[in-house]
Protein backbone atom coordinates (compact mmCIF):
# COMPACT_ATOMS: atom_id res chain seq x y z
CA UNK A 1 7.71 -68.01 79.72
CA UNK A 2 9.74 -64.89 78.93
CA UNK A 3 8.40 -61.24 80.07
CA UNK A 4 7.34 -59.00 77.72
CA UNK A 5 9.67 -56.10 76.44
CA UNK A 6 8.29 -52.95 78.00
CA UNK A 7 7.26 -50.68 75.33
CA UNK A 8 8.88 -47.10 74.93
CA UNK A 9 7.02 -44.02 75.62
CA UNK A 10 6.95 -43.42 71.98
CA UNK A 11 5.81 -46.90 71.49
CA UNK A 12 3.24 -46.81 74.07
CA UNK A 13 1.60 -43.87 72.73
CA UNK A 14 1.91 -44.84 69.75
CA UNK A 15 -0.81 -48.06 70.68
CA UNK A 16 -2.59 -45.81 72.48
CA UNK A 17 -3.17 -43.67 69.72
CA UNK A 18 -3.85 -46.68 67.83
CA UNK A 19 -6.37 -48.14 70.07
CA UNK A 20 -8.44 -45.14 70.34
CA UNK A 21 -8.43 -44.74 66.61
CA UNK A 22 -10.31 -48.61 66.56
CA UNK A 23 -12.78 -47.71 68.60
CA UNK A 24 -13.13 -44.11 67.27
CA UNK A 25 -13.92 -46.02 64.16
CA UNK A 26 -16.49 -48.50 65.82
CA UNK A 27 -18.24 -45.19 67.37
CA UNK A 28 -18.56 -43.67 64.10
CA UNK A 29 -19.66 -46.62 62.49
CA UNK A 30 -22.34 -47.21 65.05
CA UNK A 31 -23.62 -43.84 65.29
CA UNK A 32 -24.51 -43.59 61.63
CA UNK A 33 -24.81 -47.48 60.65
CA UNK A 34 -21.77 -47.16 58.76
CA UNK A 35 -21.19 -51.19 57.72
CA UNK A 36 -17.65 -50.70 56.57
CA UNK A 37 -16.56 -48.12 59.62
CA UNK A 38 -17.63 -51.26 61.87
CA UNK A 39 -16.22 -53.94 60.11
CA UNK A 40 -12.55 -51.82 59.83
CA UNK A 41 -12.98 -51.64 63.88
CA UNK A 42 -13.50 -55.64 64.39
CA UNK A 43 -11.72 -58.91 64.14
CA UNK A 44 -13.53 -61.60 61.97
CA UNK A 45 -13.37 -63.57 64.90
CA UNK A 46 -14.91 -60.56 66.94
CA UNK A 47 -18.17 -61.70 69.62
CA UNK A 48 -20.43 -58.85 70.66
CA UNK A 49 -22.35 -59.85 74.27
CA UNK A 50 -25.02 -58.26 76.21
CA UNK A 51 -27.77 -59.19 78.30
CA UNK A 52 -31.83 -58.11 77.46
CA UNK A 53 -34.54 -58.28 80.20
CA UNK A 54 -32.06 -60.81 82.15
CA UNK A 55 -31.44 -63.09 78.93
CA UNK A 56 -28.21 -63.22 77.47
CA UNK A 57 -27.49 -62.28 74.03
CA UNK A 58 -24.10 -63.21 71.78
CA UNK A 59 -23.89 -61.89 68.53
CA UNK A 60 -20.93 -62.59 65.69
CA UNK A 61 -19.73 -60.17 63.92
CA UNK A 62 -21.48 -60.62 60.86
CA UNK A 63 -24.66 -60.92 62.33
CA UNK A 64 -24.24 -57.59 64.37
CA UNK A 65 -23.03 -56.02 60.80
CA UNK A 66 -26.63 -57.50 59.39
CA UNK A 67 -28.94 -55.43 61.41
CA UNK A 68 -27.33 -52.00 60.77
CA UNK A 69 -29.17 -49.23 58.47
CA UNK A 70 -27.82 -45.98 57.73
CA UNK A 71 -29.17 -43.16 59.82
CA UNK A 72 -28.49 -39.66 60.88
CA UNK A 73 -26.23 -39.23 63.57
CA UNK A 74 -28.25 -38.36 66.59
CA UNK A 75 -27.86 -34.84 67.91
CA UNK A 76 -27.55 -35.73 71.36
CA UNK A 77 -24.95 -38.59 70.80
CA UNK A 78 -21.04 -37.97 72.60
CA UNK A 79 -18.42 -40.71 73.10
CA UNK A 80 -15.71 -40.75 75.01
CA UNK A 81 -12.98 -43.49 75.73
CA UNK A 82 -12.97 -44.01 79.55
CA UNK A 83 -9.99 -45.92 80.11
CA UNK A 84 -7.55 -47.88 78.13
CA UNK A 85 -5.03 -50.56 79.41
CA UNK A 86 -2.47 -52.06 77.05
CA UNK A 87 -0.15 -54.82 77.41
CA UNK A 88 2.11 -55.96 74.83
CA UNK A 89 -0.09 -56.77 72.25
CA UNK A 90 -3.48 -56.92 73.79
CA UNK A 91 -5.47 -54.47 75.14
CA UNK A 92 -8.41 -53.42 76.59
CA UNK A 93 -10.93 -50.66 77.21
CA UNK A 94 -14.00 -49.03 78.60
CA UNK A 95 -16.13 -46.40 76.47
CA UNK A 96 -19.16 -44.60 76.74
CA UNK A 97 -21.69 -43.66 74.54
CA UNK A 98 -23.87 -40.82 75.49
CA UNK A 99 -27.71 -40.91 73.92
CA UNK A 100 -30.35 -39.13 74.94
CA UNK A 101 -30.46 -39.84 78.66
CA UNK A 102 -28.44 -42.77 78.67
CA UNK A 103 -25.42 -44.30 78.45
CA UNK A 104 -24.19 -47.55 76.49
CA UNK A 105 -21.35 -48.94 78.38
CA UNK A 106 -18.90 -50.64 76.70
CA UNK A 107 -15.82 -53.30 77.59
CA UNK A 108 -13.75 -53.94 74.39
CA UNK A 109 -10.66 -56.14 73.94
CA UNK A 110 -8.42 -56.18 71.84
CA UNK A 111 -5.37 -57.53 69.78
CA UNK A 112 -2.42 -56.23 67.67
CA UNK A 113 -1.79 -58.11 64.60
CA UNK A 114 0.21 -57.36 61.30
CA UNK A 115 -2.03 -55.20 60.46
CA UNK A 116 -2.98 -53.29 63.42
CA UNK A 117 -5.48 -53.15 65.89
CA UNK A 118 -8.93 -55.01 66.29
CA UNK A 119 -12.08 -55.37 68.60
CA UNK A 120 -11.97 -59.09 69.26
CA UNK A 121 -14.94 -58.87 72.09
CA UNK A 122 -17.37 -56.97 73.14
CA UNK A 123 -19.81 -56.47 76.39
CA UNK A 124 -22.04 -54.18 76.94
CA UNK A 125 -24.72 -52.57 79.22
CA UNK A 126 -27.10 -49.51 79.31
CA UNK A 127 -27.51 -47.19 82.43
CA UNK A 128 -28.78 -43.93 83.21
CA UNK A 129 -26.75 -40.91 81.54
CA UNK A 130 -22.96 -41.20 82.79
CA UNK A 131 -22.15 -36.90 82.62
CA UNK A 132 -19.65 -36.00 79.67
CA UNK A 133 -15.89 -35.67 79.47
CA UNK A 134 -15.09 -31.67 78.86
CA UNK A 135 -13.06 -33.48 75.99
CA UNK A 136 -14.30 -36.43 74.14
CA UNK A 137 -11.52 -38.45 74.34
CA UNK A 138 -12.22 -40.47 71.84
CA UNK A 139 -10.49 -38.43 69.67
CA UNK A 140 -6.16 -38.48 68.93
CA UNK A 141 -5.60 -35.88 71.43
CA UNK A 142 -6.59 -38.19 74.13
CA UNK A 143 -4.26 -38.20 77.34
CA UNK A 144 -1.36 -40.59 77.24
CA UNK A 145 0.30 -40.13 80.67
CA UNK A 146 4.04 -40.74 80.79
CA UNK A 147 6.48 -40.08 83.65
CA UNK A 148 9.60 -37.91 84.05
CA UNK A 149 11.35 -38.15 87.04
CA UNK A 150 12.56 -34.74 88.59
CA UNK A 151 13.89 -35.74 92.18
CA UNK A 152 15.19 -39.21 93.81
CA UNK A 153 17.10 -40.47 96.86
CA UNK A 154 13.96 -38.54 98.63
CA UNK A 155 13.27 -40.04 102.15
CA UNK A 156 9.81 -40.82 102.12
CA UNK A 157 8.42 -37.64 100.77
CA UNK A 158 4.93 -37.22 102.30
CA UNK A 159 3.64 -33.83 100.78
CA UNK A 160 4.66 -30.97 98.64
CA UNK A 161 3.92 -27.29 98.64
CA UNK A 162 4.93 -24.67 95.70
CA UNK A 163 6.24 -21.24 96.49
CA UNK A 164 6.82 -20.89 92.74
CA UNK A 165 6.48 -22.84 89.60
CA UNK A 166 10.21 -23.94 89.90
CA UNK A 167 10.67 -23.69 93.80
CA UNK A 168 8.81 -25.84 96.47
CA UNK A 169 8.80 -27.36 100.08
CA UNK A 170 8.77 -30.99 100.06
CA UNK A 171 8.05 -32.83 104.27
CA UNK A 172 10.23 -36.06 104.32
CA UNK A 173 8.70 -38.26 106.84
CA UNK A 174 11.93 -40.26 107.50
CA UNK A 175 14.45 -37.21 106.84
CA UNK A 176 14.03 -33.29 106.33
CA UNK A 177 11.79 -30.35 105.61
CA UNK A 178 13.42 -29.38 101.92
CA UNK A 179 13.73 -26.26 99.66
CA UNK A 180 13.48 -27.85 95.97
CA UNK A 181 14.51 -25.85 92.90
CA UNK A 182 12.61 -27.88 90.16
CA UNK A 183 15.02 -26.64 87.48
CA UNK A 184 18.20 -27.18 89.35
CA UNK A 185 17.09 -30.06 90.90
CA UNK A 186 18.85 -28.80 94.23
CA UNK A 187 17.71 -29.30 97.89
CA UNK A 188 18.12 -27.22 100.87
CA UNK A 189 17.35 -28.47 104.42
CA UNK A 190 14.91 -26.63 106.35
CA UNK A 191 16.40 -25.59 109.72
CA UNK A 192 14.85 -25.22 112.78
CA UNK A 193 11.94 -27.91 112.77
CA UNK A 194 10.55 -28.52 116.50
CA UNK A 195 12.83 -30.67 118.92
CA UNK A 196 10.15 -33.24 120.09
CA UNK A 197 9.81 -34.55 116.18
CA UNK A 198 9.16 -38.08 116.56
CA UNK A 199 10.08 -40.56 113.21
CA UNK A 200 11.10 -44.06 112.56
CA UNK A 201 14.86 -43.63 112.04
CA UNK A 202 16.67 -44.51 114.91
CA UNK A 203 15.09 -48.00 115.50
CA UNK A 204 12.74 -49.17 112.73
CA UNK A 205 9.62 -50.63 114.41
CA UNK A 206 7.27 -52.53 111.48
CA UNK A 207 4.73 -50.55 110.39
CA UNK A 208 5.62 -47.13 112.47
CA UNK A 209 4.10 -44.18 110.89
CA UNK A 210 5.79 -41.76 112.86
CA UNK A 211 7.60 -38.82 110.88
CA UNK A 212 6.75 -35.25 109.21
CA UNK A 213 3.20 -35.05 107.16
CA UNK A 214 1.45 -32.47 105.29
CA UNK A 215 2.80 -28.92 104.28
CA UNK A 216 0.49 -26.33 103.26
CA UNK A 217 0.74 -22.27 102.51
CA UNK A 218 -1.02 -19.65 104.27
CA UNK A 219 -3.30 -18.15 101.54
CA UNK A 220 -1.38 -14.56 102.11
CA UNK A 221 1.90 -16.83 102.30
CA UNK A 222 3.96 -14.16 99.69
CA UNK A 223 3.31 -11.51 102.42
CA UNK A 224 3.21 -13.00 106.00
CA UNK A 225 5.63 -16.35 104.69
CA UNK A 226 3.33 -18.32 107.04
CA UNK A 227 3.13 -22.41 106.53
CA UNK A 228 0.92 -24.99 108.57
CA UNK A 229 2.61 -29.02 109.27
CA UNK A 230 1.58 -31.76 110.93
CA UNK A 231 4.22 -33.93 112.31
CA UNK A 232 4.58 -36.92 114.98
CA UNK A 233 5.45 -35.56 118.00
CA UNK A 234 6.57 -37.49 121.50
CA UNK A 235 7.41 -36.81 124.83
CA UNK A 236 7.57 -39.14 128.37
CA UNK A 237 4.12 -40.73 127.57
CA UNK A 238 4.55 -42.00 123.65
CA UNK A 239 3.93 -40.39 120.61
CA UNK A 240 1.04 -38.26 119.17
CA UNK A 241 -0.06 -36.11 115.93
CA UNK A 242 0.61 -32.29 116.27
CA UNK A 243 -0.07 -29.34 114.06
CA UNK A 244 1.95 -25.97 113.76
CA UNK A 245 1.95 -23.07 112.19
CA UNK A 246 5.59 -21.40 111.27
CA UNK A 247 7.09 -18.72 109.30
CA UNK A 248 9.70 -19.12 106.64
CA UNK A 249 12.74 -17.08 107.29
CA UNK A 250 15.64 -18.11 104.68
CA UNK A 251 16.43 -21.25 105.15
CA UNK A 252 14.83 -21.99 108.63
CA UNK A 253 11.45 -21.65 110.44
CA UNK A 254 11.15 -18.91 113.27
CA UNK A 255 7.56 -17.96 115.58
CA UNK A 256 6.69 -22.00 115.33
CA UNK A 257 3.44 -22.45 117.15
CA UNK A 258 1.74 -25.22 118.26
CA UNK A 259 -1.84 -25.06 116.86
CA UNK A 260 -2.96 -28.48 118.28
CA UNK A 261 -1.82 -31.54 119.89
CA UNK A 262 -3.86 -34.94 119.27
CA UNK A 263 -3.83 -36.11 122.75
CA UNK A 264 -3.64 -38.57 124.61
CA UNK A 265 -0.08 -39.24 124.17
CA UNK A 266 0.34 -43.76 123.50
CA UNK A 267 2.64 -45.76 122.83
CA UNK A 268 0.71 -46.69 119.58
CA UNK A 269 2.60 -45.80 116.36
CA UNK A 270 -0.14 -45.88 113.53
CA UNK A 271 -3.41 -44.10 111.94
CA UNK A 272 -1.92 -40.68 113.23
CA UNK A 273 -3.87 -39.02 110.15
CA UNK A 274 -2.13 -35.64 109.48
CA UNK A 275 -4.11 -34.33 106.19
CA UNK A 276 -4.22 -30.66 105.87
CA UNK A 277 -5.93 -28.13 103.82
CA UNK A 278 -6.84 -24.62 103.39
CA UNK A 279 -10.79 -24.65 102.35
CA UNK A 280 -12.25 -21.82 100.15
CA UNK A 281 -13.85 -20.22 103.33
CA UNK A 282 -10.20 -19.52 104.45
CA UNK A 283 -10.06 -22.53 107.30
CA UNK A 284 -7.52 -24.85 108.14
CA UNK A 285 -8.97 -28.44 107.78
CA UNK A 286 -7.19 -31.57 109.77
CA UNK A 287 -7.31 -35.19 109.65
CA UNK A 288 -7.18 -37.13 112.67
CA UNK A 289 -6.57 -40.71 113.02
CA UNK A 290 -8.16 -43.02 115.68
CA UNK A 291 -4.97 -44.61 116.60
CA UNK A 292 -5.85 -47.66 117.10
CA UNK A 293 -4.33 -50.80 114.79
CA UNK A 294 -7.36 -53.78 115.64
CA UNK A 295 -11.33 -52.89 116.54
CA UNK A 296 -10.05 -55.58 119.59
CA UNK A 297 -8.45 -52.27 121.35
CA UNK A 298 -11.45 -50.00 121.18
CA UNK A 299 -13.26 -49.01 124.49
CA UNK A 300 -17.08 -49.35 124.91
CA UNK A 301 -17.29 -46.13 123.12
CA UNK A 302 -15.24 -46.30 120.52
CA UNK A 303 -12.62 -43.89 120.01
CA UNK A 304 -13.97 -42.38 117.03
CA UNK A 305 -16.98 -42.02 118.21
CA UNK A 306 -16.57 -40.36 121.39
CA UNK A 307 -16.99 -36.59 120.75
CA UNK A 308 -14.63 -35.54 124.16
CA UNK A 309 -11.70 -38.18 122.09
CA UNK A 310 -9.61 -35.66 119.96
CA UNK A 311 -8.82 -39.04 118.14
CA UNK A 312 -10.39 -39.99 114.67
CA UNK A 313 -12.48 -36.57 113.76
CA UNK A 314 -11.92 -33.69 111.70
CA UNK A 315 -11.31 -30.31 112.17
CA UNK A 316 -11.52 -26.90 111.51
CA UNK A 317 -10.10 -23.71 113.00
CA UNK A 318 -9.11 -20.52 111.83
CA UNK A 319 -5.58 -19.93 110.57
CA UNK A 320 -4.39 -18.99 114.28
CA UNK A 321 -5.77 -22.11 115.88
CA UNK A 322 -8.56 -20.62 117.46
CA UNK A 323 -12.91 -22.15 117.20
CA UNK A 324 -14.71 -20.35 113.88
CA UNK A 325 -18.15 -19.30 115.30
CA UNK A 326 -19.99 -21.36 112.47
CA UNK A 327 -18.64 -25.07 113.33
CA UNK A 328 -20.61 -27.44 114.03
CA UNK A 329 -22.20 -28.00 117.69
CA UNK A 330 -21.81 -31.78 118.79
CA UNK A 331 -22.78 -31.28 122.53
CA UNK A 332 -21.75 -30.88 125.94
CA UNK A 333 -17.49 -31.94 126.47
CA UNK A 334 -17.18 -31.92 122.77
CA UNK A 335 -13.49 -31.43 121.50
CA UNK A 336 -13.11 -27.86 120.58
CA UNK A 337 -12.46 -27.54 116.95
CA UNK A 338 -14.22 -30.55 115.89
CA UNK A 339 -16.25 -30.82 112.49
CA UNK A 340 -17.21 -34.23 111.53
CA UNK A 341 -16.42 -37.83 113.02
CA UNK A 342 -16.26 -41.29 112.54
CA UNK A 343 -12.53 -41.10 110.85
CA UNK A 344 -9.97 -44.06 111.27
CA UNK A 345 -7.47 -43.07 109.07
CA UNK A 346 -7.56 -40.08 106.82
CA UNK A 347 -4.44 -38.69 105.24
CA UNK A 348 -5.82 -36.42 102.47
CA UNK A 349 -8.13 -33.64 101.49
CA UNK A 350 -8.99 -31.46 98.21
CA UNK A 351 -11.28 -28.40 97.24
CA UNK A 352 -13.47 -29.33 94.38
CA UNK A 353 -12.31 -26.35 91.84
CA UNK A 354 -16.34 -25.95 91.29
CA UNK A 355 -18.53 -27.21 94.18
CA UNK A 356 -15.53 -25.96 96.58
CA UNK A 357 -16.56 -28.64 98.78
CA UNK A 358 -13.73 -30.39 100.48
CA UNK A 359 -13.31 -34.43 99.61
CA UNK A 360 -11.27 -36.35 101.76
CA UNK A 361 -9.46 -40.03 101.67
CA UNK A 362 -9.95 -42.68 103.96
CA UNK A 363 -8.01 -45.96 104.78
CA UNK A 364 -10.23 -49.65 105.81
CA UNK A 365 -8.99 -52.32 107.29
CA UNK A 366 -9.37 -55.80 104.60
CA UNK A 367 -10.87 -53.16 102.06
CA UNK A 368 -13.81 -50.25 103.06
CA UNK A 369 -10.91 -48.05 101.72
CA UNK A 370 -13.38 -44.60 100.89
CA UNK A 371 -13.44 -41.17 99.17
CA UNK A 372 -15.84 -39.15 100.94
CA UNK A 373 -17.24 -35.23 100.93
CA UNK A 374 -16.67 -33.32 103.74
CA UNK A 375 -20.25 -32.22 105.88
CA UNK A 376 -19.89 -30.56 108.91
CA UNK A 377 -21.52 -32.17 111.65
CA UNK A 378 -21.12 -35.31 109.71
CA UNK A 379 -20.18 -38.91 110.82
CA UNK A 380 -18.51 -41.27 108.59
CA UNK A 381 -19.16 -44.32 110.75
CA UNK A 382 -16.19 -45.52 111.86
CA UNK A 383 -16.02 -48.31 113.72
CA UNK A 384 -19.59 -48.55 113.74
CA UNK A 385 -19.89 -49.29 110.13
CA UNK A 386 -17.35 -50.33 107.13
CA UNK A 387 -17.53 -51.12 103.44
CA UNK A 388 -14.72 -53.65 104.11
CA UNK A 389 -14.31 -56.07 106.90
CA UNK A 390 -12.95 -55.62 110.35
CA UNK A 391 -9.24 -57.18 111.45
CA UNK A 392 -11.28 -58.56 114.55
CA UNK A 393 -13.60 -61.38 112.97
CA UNK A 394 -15.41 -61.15 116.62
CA UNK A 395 -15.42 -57.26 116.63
CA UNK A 396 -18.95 -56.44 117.37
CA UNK A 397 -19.82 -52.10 116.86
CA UNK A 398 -22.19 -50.98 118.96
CA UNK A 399 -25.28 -49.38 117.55
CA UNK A 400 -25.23 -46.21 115.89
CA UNK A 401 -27.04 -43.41 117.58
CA UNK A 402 -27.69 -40.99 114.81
CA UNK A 403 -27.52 -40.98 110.58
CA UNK A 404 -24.10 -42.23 109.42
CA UNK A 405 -22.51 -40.64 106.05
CA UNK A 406 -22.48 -42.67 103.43
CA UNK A 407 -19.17 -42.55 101.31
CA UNK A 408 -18.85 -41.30 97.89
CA UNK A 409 -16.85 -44.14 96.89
CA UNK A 410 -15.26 -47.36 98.03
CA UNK A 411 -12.93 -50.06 96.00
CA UNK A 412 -13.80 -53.75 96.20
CA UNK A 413 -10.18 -54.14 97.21
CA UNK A 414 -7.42 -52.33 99.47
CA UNK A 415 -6.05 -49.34 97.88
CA UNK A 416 -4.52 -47.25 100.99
CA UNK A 417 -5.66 -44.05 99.06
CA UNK A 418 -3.60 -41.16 100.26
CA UNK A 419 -3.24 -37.05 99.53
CA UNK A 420 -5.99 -36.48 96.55
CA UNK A 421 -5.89 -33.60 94.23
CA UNK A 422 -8.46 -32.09 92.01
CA UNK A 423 -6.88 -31.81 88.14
CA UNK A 424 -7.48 -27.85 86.87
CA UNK A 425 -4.47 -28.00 84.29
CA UNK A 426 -4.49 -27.63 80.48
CA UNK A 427 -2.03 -30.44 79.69
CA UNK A 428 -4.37 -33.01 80.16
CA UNK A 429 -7.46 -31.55 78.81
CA UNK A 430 -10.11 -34.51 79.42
CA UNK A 431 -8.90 -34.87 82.84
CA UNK A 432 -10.37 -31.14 84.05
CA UNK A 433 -11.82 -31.51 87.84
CA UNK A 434 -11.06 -35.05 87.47
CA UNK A 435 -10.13 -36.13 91.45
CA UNK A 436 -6.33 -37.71 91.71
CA UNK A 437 -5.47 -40.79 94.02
CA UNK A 438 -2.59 -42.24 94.93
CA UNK A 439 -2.23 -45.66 96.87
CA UNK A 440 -0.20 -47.60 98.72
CA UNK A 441 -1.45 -51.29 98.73
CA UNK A 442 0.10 -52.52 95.32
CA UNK A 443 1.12 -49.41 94.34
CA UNK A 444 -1.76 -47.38 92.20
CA UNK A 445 -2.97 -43.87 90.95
CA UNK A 446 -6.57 -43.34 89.79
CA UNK A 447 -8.40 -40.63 88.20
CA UNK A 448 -12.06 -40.56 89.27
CA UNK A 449 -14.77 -38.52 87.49
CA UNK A 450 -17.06 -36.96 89.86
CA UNK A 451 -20.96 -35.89 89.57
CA UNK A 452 -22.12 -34.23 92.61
CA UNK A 453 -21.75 -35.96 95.75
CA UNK A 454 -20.90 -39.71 93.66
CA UNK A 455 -18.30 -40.83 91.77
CA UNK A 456 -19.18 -42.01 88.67
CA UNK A 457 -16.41 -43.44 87.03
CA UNK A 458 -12.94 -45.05 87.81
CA UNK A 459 -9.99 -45.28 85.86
CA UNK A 460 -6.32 -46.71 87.23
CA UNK A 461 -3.38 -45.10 85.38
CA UNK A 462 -0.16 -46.50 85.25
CA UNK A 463 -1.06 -50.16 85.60
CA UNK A 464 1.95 -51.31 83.91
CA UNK A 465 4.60 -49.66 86.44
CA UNK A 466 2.84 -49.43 90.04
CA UNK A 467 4.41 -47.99 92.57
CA UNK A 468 3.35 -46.60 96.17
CA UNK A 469 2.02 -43.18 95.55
CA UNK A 470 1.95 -40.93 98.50
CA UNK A 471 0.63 -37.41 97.44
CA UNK A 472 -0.35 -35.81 93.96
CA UNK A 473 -0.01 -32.13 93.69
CA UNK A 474 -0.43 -29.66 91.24
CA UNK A 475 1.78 -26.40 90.53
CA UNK A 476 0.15 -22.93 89.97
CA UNK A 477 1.03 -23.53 86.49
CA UNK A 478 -1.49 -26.78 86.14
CA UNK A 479 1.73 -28.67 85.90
CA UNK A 480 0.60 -32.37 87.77
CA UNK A 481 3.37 -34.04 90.12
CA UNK A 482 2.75 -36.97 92.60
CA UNK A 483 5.42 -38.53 95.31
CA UNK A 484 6.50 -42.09 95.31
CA UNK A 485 6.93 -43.60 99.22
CA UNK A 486 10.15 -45.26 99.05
CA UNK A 487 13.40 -44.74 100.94
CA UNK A 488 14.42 -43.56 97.63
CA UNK A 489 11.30 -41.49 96.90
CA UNK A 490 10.52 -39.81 94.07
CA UNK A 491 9.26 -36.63 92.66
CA UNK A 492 7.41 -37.67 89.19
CA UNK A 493 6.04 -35.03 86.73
CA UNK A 494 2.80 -36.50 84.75
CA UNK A 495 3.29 -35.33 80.96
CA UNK A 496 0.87 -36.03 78.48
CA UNK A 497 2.67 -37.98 75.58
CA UNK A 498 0.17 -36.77 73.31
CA UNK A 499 1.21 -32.94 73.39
């Protein structure tokens, strides 16, 4: 059978638009019994399902058109089209309708024809009050995402830092530290990066981590031109994560300081971690992996779990390196610095723009791939607990010895989530404190709505062009940007076909 023709960006917003518009008219319809807003919405053919007090229900078309009255629209009633995915000439997608204080769920497909758009099938379901968009998105201005790429022929770009709107650092993990003019599209080579830099270049060894990481500003950066990276560094015994803190001088970094070195040194070459962040209270945040590749290698204790380990935890210190006097106390031999445990691979953390509680990624093993929020004192359970399943089928974890964290969210399937962003930009105006994804198993970007300490709703974007997606960032301007993790990476600007 012959592929499908990709549509072009025009095209594809063009269904988009298209598809809202359908079920724009089936909400309008609905919410006032409007007979001939309905039937403009659905196929003749069109099946409505749902199940009542465990029975289930299947209702045509016409008979669904039979029971509707007129009626005032209720006061309290929103809608908002969660997600949309389109192929060729099918399509389908997830709404909500807000009532009162609950939520009618919907799953629609449908199908292009001649003469447009139609609802072939419905199911449906009613929960407890899913929050509001800021947007309802149900409308034409809805957000189309397209791509435009600004950089290639990057070496495995890991993260991304802006000095301007039009000027940025971007950490290669297989190649350089790099000045970026945005507008140019011109590199510069940072010089002077440390001399025991460890990376997978001169022998490639399957699944080797090793290389630069994360690249963040000092908050008084303009002034003091201070940055913080993590980076593999080795030395007689193997290979461990380290984090600095440098100035920026030109084109080279000068008073480079270590800040803290993840030993032991091993020979092990995976789950280094490396996520950085600057938290509202002024702290440096770190991600440490455990290390390890199997459960099969863990000791009696495992390392995650073993508070005198600097391996799989997270830290906090103040922008010099030194112990804040509010961490967390974990008990005699406890690693200085430390802030929560339980990690066994966490690459990523954001400040919610409102809460300004830190979230934070989390790699499985076969699934248990997690967004969590960062507590201090916290432990996330690693290996004691998954969502997923262990690589060892005869792993057995030892019993926990206090609460474990539950996560915030975790996939049915492996998603490798990586650096996460929260969304505070204008250009895509129903996406506002929406938390941004990336992933690395089958290449995906999601866009998760967030309601306290839960996520409450899911939505994959680009579904018809995955790639591996290593970090999404955001400019001062709001502009949105994410980093593809190829040998010939990319730097992709998210516009919003729509505008």
């Amino acid at each position: 059978m012959a592929a499908l023709p990709s549509a072009s960006p025009a095209q594809a917003a063009d269904d988009h638009s298209a598809v809202r518009r359908t079920i724009q008219h089936y909400f309008d319809g609905w919410a006032t019994g409007d007979t001939v807003l309905l039937g403009r919405a659905m196929h003749a053919s069109c099946h409505l399902k749902r199940s009542v007090d465990g029975k289930f229900v299947d209702m045509t078309r016409e008979q669904y058109l039979a029971i509707q009255r007129p009626h005032a629209r209720d006061s309290t009633l929103t809608t908002r089209v969660a997600s949309v995915d389109i192929v060729g000439p099918i399509a389908s997608a997830r709404a909500h309708i807000n009532i009162g204080q609950s939520t009618f769920v919907d799953y629609f497909n449908l199908l292009k024809t001649d003469e447009g758009w139609f609802i072939v099938d419905k199911v449906s379901t009613r929960v407890d009050r899913i929050p509001d968009a800021p947007t309802d998105v149900g409308s034409n201005r809805a957000a189309m995402p397209v791509e435009e790429t600004v950089l290639d022929s990057l070496r495995r770009p890991w993260s991304m830092a802006f000095l301007s709107e039009t000027e940025a650092l971007i950490s290669e993990k297989e190649g350089a530290l790099l000045r970026v003019n945005l507008d140019t599209r011109t590199r510069t080579p940072i010089r002077g990066f440390p001399a025991d830099l460890a990376d997978s270049m001169p022998f490639f060894h399957p699944g080797d981590n090793s290389g630069r990481f994360d690249v963040v500003l000092d908050p008084d950066f303009s002034g003091n031109r201070l940055l913080y990276m993590t980076y593999v560094a080795s030395n007689g015994r193997g290979r461990t994560l380290k984090l600095i803190r440098a100035r920026l001088r030109g084109d080279s970094l000068v008073d480079i300081r270590p800040l803290f070195t993840a030993e032991p040194y091993s020979a092990d070459r995976v789950h280094y971690g490396g996520g950085l962040v600057i938290g509202s209270d002024g702290l440096l945040y770190l991600t440490v992996g455990g290390r390890l590749f199997s459960e099969a290698d863990e000791p009696a204790l495992p390392i995650s779990q073993d508070i005198r380990d600097r391996r799989g935890k997270i830290y906090r210190f103040n922008r010099d390196g030194s112990i804040p006097a509010g961490n967390p106390t974990f008990g005699t031999g406890s690693v200085p610095g430390l802030f929560a445990l339980g990690i066994r691979a966490s690459q990523g953390l954001a400040v919610h723009p409102v809460t300004r509680e830190i979230w934070f990624s989390e790699h499985g093993t076969h699934q248990g791939d997690e967004l969590n929020v960062l507590q201090p004192g916290a432990n996330y359970g690693w290996p004691l607990r998954t969502t997923g399943r262990y690589r060892d089928t005869a792993f057995v974890p030892p019993a926990a010895q206090g609460p474990l964290t539950d996560p915030a969210w975790s996939w049915p399937h492996t998603v490798a989530p990586t650096g996460p962003v929260f969304y505070t930009g204008s250009e895509f105006p129903t996406w506002q404190n929406s938390f941004l994804v990336g992933g690395l198993s089958r290449g995906s970007l999601w866009r998760m709505t967030v309601n306290g300490h839960r996520v409450v709703a899911a939505e994959e974007l680009l579904v018809d062009r995955r790639q591996r997606v290593r970090k999404v960032v955001q400019s001062p301007g709001g502009a949105l940007y994410f980093l593809t993790d190829y040998m010939n990476g990319r730097l992709v600007r998210l516009r919003n076909a729509q505008r």
